[in-house]
Protein backbone atom coordinates (compact mmCIF):
# COMPACT_ATOMS: atom_id res chain seq x y z
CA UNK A 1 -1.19 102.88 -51.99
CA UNK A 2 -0.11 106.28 -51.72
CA UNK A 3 3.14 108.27 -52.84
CA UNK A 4 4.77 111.35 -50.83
CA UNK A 5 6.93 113.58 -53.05
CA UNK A 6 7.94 117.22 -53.18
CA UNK A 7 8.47 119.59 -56.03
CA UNK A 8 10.06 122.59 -56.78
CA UNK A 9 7.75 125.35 -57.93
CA UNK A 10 9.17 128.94 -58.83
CA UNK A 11 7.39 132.01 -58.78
CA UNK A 12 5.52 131.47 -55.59
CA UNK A 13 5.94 135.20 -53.52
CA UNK A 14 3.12 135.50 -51.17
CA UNK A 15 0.49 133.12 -48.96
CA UNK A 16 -2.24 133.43 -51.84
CA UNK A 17 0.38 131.86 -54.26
CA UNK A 18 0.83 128.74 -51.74
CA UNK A 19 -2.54 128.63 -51.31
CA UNK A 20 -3.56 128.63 -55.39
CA UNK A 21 -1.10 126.22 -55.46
CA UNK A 22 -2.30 123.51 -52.53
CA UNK A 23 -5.57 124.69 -54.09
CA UNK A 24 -5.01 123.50 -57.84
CA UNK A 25 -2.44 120.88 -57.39
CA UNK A 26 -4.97 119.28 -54.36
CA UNK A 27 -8.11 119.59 -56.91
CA UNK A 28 -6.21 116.90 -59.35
CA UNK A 29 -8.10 113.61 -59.13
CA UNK A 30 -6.20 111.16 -57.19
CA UNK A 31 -4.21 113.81 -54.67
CA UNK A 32 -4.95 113.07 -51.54
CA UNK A 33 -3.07 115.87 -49.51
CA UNK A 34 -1.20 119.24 -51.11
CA UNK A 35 0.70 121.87 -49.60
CA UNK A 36 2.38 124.39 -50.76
CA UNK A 37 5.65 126.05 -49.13
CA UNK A 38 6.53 129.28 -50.22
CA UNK A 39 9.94 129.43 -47.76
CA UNK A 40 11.39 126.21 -49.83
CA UNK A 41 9.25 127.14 -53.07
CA UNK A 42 7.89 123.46 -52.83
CA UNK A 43 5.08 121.85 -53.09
CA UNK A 44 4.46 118.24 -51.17
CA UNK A 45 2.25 115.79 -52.55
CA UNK A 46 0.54 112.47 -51.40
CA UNK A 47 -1.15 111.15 -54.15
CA UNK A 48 -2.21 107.67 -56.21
CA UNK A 49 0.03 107.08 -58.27
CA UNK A 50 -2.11 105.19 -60.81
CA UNK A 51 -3.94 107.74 -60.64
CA UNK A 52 -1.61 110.80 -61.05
CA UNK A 53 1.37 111.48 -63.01
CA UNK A 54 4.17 114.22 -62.70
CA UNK A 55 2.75 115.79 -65.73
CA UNK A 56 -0.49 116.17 -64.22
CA UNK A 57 0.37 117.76 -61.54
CA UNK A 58 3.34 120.11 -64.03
CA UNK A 59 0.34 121.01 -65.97
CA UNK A 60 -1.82 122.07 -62.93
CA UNK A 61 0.95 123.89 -61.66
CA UNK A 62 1.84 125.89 -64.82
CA UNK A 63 -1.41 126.24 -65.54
CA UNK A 64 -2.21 129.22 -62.67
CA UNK A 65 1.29 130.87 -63.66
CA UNK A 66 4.41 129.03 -61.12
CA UNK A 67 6.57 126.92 -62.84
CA UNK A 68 7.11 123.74 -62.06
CA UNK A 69 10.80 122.89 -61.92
CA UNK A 70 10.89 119.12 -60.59
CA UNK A 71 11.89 116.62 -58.11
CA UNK A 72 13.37 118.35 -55.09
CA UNK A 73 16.41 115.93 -54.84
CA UNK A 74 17.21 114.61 -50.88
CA UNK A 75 21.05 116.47 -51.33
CA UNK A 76 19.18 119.67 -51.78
CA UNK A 77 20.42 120.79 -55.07
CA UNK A 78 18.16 121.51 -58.24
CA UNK A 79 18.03 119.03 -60.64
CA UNK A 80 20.98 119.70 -63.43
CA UNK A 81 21.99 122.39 -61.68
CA UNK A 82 24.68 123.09 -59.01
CA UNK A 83 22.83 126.20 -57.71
CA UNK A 84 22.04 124.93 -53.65
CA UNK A 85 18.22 125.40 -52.83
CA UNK A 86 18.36 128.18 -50.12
């Protein structure tokens, strides 16, 4: 069983940044799909989630140099924060 989520990642500015990030984020064991979005500054995941944790994939993601922000929430705002995602 499988688990879809996005996240929001800051610092993304070019393709090469989506891709490290698909790239690093997908090499985690127990991701089954990654992709990175630079327009949205997200990155979707499918992934086991016995597997994988949030912090995992945090780690991963601050590991190359993005930060990883969180859960993109469905209303579109950033979590604890009334600043809309554009």
């Amino acid at each position: 069983m499988t688990k879809k989520e996005s996240y929001l990642v800051e610092g993304m500015t070019c393709s090469g940044c989506e891709r490290t990030v698909s790239k690093v984020v997908g090499n985690i064991e127990g991701v089954t799909s990654s992709k990175a979005d630079l327009k949205s500054s997200t990155v979707s995941v499918e992934y086991d989630p016995s597997k994988v944790t949030i912090d995992k994939i945090k780690n991963a993601v601050n590991g190359v140099g993005y930060k990883f922000v969180g859960q993109r929430p469905a209303d579109g705002q950033r979590e604890g924060s009334d600043e809309a995602i554009s």
